[in-house]
Protein backbone atom coordinates (compact mmCIF):
# COMPACT_ATOMS: atom_id res chain seq x y z
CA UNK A 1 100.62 84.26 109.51
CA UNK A 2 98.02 86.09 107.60
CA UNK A 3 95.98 85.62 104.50
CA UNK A 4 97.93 84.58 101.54
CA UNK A 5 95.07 86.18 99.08
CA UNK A 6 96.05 89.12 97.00
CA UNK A 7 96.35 92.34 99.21
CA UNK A 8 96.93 94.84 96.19
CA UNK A 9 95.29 94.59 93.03
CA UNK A 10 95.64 97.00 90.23
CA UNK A 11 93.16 96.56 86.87
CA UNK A 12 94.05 98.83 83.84
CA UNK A 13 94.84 101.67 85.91
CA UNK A 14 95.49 104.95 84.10
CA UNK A 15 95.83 108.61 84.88
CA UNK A 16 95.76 111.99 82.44
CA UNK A 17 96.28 115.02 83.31
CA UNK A 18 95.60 117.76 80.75
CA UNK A 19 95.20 115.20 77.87
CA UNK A 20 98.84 113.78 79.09
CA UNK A 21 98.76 110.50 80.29
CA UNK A 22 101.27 109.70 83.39
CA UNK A 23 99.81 106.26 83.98
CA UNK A 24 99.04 104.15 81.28
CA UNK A 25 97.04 100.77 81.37
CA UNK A 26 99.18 99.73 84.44
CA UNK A 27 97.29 96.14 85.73
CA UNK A 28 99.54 93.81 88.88
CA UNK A 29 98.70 92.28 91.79
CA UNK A 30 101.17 92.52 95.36
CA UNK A 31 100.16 88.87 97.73
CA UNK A 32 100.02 88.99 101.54
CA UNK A 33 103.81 87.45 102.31
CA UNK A 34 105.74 89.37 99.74
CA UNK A 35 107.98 92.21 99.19
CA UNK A 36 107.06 94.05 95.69
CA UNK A 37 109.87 96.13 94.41
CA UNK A 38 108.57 99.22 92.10
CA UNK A 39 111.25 100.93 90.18
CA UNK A 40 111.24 103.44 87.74
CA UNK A 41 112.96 106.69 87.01
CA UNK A 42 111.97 110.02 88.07
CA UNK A 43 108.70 110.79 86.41
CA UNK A 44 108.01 107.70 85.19
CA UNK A 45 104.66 106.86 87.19
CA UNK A 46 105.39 105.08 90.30
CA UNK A 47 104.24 107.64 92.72
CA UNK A 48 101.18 108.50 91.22
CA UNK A 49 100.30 105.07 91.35
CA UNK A 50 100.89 104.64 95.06
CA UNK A 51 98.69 107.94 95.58
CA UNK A 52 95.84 106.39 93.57
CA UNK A 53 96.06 103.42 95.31
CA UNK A 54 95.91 105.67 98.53
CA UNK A 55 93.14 107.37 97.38
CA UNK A 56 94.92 110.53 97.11
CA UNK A 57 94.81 110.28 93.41
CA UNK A 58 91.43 109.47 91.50
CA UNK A 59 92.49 107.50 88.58
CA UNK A 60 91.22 108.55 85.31
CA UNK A 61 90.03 104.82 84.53
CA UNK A 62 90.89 100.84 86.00
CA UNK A 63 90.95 100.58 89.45
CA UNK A 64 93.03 100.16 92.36
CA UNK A 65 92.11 97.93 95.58
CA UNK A 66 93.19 97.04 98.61
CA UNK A 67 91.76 93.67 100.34
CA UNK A 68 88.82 93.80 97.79
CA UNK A 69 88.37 97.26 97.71
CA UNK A 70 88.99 101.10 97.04
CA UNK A 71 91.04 102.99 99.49
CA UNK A 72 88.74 105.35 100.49
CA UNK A 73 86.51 102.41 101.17
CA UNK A 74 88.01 100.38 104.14
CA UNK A 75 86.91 100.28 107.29
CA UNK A 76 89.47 101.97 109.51
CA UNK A 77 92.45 102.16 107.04
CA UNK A 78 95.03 102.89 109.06
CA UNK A 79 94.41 99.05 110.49
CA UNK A 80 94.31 98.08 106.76
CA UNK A 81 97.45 100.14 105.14
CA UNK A 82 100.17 101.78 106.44
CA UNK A 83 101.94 104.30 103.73
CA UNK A 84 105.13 106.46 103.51
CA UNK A 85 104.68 108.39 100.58
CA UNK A 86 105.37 112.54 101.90
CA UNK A 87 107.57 111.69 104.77
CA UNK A 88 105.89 111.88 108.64
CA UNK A 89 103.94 114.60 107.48
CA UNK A 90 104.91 115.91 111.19
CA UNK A 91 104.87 119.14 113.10
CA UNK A 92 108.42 120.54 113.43
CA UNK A 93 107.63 121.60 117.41
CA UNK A 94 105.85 118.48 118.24
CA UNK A 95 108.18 115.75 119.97
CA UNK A 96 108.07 112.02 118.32
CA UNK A 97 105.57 110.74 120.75
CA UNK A 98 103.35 113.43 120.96
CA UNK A 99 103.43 113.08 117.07
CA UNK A 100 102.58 109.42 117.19
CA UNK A 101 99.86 110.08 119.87
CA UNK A 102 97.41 112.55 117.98
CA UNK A 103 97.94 109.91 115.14
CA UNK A 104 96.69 106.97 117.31
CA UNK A 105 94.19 109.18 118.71
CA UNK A 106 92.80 110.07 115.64
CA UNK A 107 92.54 106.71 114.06
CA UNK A 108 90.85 104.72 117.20
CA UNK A 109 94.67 103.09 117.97
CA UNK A 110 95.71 102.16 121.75
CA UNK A 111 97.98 104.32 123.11
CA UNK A 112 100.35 101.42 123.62
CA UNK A 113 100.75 101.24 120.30
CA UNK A 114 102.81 104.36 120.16
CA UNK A 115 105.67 103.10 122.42
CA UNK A 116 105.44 99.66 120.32
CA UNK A 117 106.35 101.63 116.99
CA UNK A 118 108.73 103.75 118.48
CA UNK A 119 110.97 100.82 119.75
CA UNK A 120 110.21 98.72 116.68
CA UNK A 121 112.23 101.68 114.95
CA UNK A 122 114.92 102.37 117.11
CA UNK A 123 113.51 105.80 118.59
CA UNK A 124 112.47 104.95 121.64
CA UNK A 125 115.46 107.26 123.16
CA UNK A 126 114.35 110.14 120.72
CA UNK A 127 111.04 110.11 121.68
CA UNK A 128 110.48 113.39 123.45
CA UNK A 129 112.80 115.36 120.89
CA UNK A 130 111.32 117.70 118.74
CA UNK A 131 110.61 116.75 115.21
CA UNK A 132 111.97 119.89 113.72
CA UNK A 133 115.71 118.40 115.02
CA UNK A 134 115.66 115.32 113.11
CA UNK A 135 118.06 114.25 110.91
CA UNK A 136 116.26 112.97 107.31
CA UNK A 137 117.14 109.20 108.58
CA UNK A 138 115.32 109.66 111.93
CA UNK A 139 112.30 111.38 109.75
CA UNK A 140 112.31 108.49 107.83
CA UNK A 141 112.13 106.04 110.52
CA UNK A 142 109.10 108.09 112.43
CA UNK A 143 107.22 108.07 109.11
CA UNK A 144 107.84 104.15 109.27
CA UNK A 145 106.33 104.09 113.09
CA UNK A 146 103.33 105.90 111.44
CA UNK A 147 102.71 103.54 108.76
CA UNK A 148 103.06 100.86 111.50
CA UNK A 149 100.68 102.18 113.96
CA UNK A 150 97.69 100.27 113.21
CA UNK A 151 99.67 97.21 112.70
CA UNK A 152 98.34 96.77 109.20
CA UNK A 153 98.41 93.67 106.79
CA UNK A 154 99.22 96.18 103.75
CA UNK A 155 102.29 98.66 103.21
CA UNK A 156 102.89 101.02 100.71
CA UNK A 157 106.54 102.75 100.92
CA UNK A 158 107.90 105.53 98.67
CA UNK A 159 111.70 105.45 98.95
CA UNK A 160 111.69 104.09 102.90
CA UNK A 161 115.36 103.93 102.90
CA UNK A 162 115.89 107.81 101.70
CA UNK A 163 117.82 109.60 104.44
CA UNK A 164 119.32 106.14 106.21
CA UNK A 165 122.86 105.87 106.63
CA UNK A 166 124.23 102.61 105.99
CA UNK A 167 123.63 101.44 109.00
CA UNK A 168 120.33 102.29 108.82
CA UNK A 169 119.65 100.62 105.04
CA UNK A 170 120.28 97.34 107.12
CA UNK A 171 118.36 97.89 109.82
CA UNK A 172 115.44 98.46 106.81
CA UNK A 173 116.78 95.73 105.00
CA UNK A 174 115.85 93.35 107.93
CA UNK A 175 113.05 95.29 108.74
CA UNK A 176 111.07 94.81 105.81
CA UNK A 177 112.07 91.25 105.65
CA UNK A 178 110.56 90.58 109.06
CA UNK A 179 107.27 92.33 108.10
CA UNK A 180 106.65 90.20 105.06
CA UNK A 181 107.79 86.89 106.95
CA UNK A 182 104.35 87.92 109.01
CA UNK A 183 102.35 87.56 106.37
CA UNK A 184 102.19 91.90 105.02
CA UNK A 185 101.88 92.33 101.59
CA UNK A 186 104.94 95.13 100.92
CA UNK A 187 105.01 97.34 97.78
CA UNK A 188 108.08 99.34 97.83
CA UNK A 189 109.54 101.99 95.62
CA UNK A 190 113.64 103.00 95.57
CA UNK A 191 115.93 104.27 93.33
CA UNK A 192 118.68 101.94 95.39
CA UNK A 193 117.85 98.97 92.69
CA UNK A 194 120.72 97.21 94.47
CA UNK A 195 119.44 97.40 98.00
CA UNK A 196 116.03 96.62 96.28
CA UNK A 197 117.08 93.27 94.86
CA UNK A 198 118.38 92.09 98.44
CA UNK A 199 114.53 91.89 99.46
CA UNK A 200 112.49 91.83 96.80
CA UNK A 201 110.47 88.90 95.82
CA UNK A 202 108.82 90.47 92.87
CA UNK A 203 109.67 93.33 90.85
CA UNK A 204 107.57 96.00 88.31
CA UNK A 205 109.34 97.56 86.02
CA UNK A 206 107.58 101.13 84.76
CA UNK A 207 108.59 103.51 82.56
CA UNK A 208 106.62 106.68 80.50
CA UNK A 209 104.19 105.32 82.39
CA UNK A 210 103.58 102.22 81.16
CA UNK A 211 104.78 98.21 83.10
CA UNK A 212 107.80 96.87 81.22
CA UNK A 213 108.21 94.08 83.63
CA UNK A 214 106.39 92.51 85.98
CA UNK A 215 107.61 89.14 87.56
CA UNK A 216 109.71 87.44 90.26
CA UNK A 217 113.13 88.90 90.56
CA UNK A 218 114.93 85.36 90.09
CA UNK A 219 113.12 84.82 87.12
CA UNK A 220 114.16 88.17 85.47
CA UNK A 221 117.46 87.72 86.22
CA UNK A 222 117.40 84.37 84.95
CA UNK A 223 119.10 83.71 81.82
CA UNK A 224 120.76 87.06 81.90
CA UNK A 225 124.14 85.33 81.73
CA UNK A 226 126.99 87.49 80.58
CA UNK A 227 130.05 86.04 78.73
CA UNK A 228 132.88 87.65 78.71
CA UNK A 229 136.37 86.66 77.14
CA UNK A 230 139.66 87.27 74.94
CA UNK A 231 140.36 84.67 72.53
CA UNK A 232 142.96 84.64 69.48
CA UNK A 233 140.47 85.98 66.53
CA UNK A 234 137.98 88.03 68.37
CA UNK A 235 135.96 89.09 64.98
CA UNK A 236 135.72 85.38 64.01
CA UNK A 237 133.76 84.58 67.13
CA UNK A 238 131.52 88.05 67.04
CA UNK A 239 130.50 86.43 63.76
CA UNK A 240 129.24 83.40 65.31
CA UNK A 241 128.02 84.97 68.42
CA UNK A 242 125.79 87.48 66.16
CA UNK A 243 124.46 84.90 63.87
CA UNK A 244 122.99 83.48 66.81
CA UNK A 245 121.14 86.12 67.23
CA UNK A 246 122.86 86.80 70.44
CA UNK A 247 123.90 90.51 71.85
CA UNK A 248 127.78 91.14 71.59
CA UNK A 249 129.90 93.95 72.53
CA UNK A 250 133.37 93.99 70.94
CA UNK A 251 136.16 96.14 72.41
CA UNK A 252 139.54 95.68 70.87
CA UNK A 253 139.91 91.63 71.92
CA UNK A 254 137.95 92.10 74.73
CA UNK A 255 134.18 90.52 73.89
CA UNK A 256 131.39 90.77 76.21
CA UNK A 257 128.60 87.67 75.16
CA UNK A 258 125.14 88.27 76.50
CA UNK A 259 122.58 85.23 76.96
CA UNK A 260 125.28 82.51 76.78
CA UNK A 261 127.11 80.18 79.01
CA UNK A 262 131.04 80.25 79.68
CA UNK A 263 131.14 76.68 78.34
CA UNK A 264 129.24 77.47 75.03
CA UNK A 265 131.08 80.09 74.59
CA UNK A 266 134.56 78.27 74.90
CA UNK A 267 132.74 75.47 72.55
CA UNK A 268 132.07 77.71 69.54
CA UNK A 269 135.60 79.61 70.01
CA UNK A 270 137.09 76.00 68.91
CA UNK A 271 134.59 75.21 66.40
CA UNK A 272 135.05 78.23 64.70
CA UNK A 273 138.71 78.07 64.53
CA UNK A 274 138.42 81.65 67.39
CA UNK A 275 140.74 80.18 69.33
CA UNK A 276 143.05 79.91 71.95
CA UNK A 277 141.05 81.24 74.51
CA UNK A 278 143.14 83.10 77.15
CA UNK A 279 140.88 84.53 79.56
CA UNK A 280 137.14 83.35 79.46
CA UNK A 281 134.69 84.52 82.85
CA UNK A 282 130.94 83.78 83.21
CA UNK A 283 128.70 86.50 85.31
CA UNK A 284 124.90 87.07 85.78
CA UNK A 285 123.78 90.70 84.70
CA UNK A 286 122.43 92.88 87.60
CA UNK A 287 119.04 94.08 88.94
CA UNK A 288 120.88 97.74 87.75
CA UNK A 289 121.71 95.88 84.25
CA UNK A 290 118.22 94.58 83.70
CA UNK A 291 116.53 98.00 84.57
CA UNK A 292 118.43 99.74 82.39
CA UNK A 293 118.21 97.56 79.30
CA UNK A 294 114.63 97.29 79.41
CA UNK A 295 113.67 101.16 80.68
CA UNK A 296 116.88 102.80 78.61
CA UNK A 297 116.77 106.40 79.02
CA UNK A 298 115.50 108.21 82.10
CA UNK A 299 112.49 110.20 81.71
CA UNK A 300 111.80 113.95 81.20
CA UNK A 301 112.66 114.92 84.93
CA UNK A 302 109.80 117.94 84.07
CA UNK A 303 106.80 115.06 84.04
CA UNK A 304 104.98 113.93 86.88
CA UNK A 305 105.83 111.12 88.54
């Protein structure tokens, strides 16, 4: 196992352009031995916060480290962090291998290395294909075998399951799974929120640029309980729910009761005279549910992301 210390660290990081701010005071930290979901909608900051922790980015203030330090600071990064962010980045005519290669090459990386990642992503067969023939999944899985070249303690992965067939979201699924179990520190981006909450251990939350949430995924979820039921005098128990201070949705007899239990629920029916109850169902909101209460409305698609 590796170190359990803090692989990611963001401090107040914020970036302007033109007087508009796209990043806004953004501060978390991503530990060695967990997956990080990072969700937000289109434009709402998420990849230009991966690029300025990548150093492709300079942020306008904070800062953004990896093991203890700025990007463009480590020692041999591709040993350090491995990143999907613009896809393999790949010549069309060059085959998978030779792709991999000149990477390895470049960064000081055994050549064994190459036919490690390859199998580790299922292309071992496609190896000495062309790029420029590859479906968006396979792309997306020789991008992967880049980030994993140096066998680094850190990832950093912008939409990794974009192009995968379902199939293939599995194989990612467990994939990323297994990484973390070794002790890599994972910060992952998706707009699949479900897929997301099957591996996450921690999720941030951004929107407009600034972090609406930032905590364990069980604990966000937690107390998200959703009521819902059809009793005799439906009004009666919106009253009670409401003075509560509880969120209620009322749709002809059909009442949907947010933050309480089925068996409070049936309790305050008969207490204030609401009932019979004749159908009465307990449920815990979804990772979808929570995002959109807290982020609401998607972004101008126009702003940068």
């Amino acid at each position: 196992m590796r170190s359990q210390q803090g692989a990611i660290v963001c401090r107040s990081l914020t970036k302007a352009y033109d007087g508009r701010t796209v990043v806004d005071d953004v501060s978390f930290e991503v530990a060695a031995g967990t997956i990080t979901g990072f969700v937000g909608a289109n434009g709402a900051g998420k990849t230009t916060t991966m690029r300025m922790l990548l150093g492709l980015v300079a942020p306008t203030s904070g800062i953004a480290l990896v093991d203890g330090r700025p990007y463009r600071e480590l020692a041999s990064p591709r040993r350090r962090v491995g990143a999907v962010v613009d896809g393999p980045g790949a010549h069309p005519g060059h085959s998978a291998r030779l792709h991999l290669s000149v990477l390895a090459t470049a960064s000081g990386l055994p050549g064994r290395r190459v036919d490690e990642v390859l199998d580790l992503v299922e292309l071992t067969e496609h190896a000495g294909r062309r790029v420029g023939g590859f479906s968006m999944g396979m792309l997306q899985r020789l991008a992967i075998a880049g980030a994993l070249l140096g066998d680094p303690g850190v990832l950093i992965l912008d939409e990794p399951a974009n192009g995968l067939d379902p199939p293939g979201i599995l194989w990612m699924r467990d994939l990323l799974r297994g990484l973390a179990a070794d002790g890599r520190a994972l910060l992952v981006s998706s707009h699949l929120l479900a897929e997301l909450a099957e591996v996450a251990d921690r999720v941030l939350i951004i929107d407009r640029g600034r972090l609406l949430a930032d905590e364990p995924l069980d604990q966000l979820l937690d107390g998200t309980r959703v009521v819902e039921m059809r009793c005799a005098d439906a009004a009666a128990m919106l009253r009670a729910v409401t003075a509560r201070d509880l969120r209620a949705d009322l749709e002809d007899d059909f009442l949907v009761i947010h933050g309480m239990s089925a068996r409070e629920a049936g309790e305050l029916a008969v207490a204030q005279g609401a009932g019979p109850v004749h159908w009465l169902t307990e449920r815990t909101s979804t990772f979808e549910e929570v995002y959109f209460r807290l982020a609401g409305p998607q972004v101008d698609p126009r702003e940068a992301s």
